[in-house]
PDB file of N, CA and C in Angstrom:
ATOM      1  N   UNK A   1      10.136  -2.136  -3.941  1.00  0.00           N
ATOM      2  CA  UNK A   1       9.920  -2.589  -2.584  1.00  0.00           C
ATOM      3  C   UNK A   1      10.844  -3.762  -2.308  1.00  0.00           C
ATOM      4  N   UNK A   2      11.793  -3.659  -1.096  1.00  0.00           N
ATOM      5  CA  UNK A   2      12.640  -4.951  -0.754  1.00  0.00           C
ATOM      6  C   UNK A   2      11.577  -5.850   0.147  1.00  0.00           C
ATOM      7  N   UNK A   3      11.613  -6.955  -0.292  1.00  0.00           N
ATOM      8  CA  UNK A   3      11.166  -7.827   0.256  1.00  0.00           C
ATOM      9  C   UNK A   3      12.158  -9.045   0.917  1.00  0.00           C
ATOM     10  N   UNK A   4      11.706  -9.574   1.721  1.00  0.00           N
ATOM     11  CA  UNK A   4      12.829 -10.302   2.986  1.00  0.00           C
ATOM     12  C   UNK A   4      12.196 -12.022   2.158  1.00  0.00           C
ATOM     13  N   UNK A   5      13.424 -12.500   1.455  1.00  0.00           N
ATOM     14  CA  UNK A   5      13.322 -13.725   1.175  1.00  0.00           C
ATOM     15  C   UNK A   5      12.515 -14.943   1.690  1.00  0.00           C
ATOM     16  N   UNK A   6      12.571 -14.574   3.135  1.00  0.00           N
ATOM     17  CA  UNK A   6      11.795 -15.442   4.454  1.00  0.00           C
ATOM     18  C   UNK A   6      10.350 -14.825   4.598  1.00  0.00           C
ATOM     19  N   UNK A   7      10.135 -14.433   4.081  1.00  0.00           N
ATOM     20  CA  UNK A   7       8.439 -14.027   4.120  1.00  0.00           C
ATOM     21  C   UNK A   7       7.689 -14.203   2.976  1.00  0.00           C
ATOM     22  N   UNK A   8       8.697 -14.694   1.944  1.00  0.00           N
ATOM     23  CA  UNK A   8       7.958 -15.270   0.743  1.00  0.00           C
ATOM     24  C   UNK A   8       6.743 -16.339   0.793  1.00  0.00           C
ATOM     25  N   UNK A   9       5.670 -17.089   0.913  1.00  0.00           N
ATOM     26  CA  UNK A   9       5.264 -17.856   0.503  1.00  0.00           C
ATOM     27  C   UNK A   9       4.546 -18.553  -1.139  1.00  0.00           C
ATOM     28  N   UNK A  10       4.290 -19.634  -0.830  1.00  0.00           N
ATOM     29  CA  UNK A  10       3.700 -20.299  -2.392  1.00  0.00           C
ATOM     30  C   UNK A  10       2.764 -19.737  -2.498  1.00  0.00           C
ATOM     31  N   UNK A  11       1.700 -19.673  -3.171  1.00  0.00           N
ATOM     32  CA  UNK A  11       0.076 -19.964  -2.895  1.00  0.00           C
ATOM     33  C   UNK A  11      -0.552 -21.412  -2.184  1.00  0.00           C
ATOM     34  N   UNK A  12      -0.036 -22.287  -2.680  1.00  0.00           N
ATOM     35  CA  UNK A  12      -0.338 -23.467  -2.548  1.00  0.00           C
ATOM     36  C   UNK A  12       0.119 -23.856  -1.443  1.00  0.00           C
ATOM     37  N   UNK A  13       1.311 -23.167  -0.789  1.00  0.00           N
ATOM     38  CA  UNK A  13       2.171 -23.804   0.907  1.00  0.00           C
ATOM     39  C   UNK A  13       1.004 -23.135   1.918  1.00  0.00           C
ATOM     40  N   UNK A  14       0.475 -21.595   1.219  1.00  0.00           N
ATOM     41  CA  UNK A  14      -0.200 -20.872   1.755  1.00  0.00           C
ATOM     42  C   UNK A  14      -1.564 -21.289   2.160  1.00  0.00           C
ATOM     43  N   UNK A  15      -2.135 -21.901   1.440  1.00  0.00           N
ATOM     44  CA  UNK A  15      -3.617 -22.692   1.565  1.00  0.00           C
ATOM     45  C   UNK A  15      -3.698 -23.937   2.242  1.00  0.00           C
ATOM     46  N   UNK A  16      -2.290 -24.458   2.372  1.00  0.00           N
ATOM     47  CA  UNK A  16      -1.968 -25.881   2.750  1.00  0.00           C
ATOM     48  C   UNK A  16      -1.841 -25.453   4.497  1.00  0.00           C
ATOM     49  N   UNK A  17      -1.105 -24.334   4.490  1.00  0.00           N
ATOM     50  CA  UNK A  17      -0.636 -24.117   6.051  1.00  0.00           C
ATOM     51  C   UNK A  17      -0.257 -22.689   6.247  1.00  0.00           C
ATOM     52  N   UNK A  18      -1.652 -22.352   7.051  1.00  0.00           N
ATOM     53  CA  UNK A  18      -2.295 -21.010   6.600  1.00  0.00           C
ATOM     54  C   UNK A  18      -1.487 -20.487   7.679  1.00  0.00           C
ATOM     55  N   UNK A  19      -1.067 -21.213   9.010  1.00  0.00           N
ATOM     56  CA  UNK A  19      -0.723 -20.869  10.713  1.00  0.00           C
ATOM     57  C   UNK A  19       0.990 -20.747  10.291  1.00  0.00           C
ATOM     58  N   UNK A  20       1.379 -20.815   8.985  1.00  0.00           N
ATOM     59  CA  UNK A  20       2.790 -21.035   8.885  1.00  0.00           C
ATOM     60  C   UNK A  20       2.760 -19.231   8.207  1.00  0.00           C
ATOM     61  N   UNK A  21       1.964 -19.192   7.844  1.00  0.00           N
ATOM     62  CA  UNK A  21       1.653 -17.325   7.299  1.00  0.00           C
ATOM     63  C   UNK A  21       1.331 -16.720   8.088  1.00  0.00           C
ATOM     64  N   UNK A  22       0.507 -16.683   9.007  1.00  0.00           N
ATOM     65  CA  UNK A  22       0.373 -15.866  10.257  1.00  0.00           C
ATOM     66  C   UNK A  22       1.591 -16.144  11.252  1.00  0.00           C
ATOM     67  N   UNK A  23       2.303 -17.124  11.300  1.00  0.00           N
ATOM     68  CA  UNK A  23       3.349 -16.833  12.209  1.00  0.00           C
ATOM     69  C   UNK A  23       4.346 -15.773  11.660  1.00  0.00           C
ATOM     70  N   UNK A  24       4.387 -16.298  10.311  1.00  0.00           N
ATOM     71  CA  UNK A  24       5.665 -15.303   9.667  1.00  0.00           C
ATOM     72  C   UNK A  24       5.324 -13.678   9.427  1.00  0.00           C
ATOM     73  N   UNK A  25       3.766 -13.483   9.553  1.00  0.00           N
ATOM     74  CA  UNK A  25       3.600 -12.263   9.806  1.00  0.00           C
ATOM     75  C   UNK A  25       3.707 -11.492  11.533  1.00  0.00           C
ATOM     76  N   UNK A  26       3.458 -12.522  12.345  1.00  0.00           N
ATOM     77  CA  UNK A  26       3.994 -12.260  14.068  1.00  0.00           C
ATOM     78  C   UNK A  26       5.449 -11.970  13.787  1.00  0.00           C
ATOM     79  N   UNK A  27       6.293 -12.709  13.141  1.00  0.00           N
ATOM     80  CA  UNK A  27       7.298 -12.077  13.333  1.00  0.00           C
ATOM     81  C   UNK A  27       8.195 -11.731  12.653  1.00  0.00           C
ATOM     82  N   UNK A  28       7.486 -10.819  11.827  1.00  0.00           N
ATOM     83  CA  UNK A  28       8.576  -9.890  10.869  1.00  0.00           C
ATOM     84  C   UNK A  28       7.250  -8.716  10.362  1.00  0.00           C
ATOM     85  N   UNK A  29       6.400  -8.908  10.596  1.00  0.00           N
ATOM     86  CA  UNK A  29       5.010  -7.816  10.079  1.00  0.00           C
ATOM     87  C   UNK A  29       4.346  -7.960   8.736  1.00  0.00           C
ATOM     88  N   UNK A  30       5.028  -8.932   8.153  1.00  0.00           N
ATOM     89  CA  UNK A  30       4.234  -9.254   6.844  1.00  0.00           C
ATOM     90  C   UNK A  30       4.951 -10.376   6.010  1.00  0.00           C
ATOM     91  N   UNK A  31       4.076 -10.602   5.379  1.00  0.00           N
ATOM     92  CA  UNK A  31       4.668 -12.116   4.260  1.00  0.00           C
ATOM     93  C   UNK A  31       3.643 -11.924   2.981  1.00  0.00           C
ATOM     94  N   UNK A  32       4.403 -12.208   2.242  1.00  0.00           N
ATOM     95  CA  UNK A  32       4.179 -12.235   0.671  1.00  0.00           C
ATOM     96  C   UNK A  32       3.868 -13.188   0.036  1.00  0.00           C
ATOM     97  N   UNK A  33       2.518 -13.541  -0.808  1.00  0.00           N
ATOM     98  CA  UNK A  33       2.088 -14.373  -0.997  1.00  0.00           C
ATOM     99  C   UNK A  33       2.254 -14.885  -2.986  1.00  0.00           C
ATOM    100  N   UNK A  34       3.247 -15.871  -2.684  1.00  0.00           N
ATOM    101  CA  UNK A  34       3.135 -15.587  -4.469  1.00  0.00           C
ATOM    102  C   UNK A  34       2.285 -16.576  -5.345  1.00  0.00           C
ATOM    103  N   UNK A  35       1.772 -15.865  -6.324  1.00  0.00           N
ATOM    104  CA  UNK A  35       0.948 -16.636  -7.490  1.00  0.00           C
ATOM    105  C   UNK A  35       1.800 -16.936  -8.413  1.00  0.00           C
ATOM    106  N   UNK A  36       2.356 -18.059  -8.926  1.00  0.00           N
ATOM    107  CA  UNK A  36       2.537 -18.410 -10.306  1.00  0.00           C
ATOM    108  C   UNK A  36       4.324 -17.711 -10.071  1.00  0.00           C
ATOM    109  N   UNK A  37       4.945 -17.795  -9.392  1.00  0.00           N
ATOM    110  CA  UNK A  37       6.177 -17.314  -8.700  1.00  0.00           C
ATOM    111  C   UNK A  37       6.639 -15.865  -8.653  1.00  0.00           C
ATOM    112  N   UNK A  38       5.590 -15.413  -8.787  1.00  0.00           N
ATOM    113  CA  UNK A  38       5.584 -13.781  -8.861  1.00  0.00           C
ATOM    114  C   UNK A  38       4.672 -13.001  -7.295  1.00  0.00           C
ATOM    115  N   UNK A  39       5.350 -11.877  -6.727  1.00  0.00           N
ATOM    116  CA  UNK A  39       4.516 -11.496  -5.666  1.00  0.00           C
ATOM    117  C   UNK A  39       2.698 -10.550  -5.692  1.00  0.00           C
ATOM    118  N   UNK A  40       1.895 -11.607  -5.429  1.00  0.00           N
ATOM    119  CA  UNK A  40       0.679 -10.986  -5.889  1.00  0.00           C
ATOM    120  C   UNK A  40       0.049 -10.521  -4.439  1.00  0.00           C
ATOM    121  N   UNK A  41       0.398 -10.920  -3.361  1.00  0.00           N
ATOM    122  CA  UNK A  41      -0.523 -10.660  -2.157  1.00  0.00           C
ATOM    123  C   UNK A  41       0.496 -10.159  -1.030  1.00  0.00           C
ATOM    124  N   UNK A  42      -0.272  -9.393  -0.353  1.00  0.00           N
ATOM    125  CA  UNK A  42       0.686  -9.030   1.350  1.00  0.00           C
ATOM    126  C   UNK A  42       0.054  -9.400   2.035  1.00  0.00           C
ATOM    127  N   UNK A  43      -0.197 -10.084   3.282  1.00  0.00           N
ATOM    128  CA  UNK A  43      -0.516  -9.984   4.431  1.00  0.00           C
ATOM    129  C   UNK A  43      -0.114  -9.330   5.768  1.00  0.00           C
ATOM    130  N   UNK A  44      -0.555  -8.652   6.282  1.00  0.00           N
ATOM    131  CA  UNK A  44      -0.079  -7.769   7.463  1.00  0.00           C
ATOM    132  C   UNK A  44      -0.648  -7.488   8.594  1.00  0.00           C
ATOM    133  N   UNK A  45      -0.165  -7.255   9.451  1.00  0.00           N
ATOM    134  CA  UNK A  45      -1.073  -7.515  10.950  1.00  0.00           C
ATOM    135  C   UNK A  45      -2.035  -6.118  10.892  1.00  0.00           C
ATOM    136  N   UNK A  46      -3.067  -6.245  11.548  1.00  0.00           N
ATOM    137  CA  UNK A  46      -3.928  -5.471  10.856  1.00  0.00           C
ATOM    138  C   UNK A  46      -3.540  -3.802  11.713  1.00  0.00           C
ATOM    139  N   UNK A  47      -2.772  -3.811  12.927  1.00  0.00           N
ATOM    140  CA  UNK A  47      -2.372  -2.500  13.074  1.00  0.00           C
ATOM    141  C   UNK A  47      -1.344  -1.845  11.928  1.00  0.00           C
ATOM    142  N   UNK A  48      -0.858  -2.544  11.309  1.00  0.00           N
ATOM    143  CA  UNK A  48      -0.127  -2.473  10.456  1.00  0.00           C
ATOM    144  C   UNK A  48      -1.150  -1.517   9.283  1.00  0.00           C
ATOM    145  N   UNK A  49      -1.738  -2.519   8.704  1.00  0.00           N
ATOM    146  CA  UNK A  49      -3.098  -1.440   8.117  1.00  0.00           C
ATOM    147  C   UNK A  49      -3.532  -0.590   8.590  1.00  0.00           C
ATOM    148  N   UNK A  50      -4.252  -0.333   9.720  1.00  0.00           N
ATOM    149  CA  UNK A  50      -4.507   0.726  10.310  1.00  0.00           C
ATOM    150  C   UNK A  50      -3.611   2.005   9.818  1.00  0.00           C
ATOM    151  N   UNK A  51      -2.390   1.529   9.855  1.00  0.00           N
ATOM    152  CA  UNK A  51      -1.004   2.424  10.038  1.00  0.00           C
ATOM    153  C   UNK A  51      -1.243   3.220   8.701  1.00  0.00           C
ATOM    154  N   UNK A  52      -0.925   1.937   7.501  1.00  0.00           N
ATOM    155  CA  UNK A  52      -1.038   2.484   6.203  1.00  0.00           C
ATOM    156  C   UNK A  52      -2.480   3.104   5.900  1.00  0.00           C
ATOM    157  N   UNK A  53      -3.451   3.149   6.069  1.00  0.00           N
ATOM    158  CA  UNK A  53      -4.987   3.801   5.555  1.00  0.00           C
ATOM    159  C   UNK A  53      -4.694   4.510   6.016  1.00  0.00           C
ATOM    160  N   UNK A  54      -4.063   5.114   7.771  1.00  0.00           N
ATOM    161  CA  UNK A  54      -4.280   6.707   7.832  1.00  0.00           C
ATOM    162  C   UNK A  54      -3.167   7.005   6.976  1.00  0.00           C
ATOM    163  N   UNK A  55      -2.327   7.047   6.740  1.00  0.00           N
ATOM    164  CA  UNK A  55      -0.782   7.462   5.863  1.00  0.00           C
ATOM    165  C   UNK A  55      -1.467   7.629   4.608  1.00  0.00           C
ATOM    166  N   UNK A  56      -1.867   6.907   3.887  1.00  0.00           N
ATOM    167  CA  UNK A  56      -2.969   7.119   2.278  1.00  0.00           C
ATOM    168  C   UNK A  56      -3.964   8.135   2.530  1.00  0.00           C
ATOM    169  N   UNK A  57      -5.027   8.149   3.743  1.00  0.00           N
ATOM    170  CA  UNK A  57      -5.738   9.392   3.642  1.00  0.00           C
ATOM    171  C   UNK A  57      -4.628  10.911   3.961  1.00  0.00           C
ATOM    172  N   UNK A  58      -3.694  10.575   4.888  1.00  0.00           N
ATOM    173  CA  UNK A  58      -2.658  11.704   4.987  1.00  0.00           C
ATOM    174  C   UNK A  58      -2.247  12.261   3.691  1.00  0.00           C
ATOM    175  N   UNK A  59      -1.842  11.384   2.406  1.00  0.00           N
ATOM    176  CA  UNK A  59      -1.064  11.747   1.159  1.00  0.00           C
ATOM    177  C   UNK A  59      -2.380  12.709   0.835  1.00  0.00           C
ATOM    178  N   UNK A  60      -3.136  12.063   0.489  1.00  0.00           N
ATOM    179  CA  UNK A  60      -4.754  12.276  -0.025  1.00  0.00           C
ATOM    180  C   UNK A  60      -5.060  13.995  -0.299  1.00  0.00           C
ATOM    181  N   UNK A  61      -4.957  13.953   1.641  1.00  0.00           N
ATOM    182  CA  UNK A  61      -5.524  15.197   2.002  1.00  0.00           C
ATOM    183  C   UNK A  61      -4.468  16.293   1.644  1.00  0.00           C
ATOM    184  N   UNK A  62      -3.087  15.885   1.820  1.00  0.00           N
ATOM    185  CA  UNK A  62      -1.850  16.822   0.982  1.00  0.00           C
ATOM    186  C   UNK A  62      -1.784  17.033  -0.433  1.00  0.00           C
ATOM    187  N   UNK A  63      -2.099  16.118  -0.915  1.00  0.00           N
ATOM    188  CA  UNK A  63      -2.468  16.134  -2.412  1.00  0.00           C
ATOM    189  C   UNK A  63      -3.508  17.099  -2.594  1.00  0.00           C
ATOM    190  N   UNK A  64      -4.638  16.767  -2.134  1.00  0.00           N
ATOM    191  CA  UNK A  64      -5.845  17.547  -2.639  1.00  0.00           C
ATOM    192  C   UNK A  64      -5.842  19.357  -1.846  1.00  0.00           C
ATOM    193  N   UNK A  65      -4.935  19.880  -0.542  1.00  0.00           N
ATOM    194  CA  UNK A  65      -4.480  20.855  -0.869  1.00  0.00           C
ATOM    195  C   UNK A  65      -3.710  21.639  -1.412  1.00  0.00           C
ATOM    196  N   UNK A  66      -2.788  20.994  -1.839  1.00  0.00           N
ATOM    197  CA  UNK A  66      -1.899  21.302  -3.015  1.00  0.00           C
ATOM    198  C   UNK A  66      -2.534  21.712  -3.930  1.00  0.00           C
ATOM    199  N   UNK A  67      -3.248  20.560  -4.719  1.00  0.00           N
ATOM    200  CA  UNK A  67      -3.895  21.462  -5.872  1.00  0.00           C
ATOM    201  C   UNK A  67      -5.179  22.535  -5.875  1.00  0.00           C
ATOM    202  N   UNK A  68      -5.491  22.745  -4.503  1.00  0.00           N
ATOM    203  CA  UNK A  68      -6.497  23.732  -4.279  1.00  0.00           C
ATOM    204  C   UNK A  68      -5.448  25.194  -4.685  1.00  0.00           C
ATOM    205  N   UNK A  69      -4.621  25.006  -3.978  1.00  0.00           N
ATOM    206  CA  UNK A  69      -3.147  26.066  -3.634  1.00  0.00           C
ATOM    207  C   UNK A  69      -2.599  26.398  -4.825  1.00  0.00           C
ATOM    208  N   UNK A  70      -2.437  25.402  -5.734  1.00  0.00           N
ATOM    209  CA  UNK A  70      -2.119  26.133  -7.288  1.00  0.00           C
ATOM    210  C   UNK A  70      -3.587  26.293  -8.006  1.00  0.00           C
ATOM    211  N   UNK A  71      -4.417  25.827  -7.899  1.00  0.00           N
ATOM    212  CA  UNK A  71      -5.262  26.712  -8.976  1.00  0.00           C
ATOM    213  C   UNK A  71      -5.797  27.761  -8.514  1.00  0.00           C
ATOM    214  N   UNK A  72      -5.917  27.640  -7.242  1.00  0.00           N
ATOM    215  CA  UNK A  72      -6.298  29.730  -6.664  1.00  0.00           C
ATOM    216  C   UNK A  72      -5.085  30.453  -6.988  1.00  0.00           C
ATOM    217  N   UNK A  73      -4.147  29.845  -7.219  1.00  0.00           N
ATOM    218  CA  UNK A  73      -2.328  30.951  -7.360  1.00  0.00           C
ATOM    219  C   UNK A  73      -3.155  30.869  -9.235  1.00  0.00           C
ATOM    220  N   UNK A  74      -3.241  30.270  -9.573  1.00  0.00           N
ATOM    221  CA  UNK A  74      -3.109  30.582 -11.234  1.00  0.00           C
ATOM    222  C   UNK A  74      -4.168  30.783 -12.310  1.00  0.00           C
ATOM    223  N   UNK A  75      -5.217  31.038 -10.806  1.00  0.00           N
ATOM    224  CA  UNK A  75      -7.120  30.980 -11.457  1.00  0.00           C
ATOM    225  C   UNK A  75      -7.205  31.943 -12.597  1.00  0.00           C
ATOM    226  N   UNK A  76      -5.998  32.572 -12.749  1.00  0.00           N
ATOM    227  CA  UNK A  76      -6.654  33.904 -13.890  1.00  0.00           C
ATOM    228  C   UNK A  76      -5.987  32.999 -15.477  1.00  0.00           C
ATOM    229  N   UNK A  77      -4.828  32.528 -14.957  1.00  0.00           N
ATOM    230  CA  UNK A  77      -4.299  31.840 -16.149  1.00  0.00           C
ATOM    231  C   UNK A  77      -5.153  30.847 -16.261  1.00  0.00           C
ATOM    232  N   UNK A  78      -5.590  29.543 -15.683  1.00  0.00           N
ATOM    233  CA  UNK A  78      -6.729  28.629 -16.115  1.00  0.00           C
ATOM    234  C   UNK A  78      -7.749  29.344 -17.144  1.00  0.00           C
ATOM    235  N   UNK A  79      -8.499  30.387 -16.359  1.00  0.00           N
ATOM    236  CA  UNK A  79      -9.372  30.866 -16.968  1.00  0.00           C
ATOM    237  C   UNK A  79      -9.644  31.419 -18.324  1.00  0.00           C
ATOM    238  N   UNK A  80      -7.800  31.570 -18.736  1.00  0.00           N
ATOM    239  CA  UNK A  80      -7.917  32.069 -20.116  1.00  0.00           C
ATOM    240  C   UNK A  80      -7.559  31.079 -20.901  1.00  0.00           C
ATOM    241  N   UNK A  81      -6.844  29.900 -20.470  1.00  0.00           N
ATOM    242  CA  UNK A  81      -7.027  28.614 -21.110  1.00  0.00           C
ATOM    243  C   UNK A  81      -8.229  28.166 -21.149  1.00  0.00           C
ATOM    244  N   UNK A  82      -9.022  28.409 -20.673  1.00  0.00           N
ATOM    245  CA  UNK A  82     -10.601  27.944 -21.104  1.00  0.00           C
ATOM    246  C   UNK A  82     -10.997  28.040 -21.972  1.00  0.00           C
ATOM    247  N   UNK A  83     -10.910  29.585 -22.382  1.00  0.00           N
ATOM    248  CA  UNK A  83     -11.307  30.753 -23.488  1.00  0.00           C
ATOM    249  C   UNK A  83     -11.278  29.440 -24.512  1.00  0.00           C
TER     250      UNK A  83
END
């Protein structure tokens, strides 16, 4: 994941000046919150979430027909791997 240098925050700048993280998420859609100088947190405007939960239930539901779709294509072979 590329992350935009300018949306980095501390933890500690973060707790200190919380309105300096919500601005930088107004304007760029998210900022990164780091622990211990490593990126541990996102913040994002919450249509933004919205966005991503339906996109994750979207994968979800492609995923889980997919594999409906190969094991009815190969139910006879499963079945003798059972054996």
């Amino acid at each position: 994941m590329l992350v935009d240098t300018n949306n980095l925050v501390a933890m500690t700048e973060a707790n200190q000046n919380f309105s300096k993280v919500v601005r930088i998420v107004d304007e760029s859609g998210m900022a990164v919150i780091l622990k211990n100088n490593k990126p541990k947190y996102i913040l994002v405007d919450f249509d933004e979430y919205e966005e991503i939960q339906a996109m994750k239930k979207e994968k979800a539901k492609i995923i889980s027909e997919t594999a409906d779709l190969l094991i009815n294509e190969n139910l006879e072979a499963f079945k003798e791997l059972a054996k």
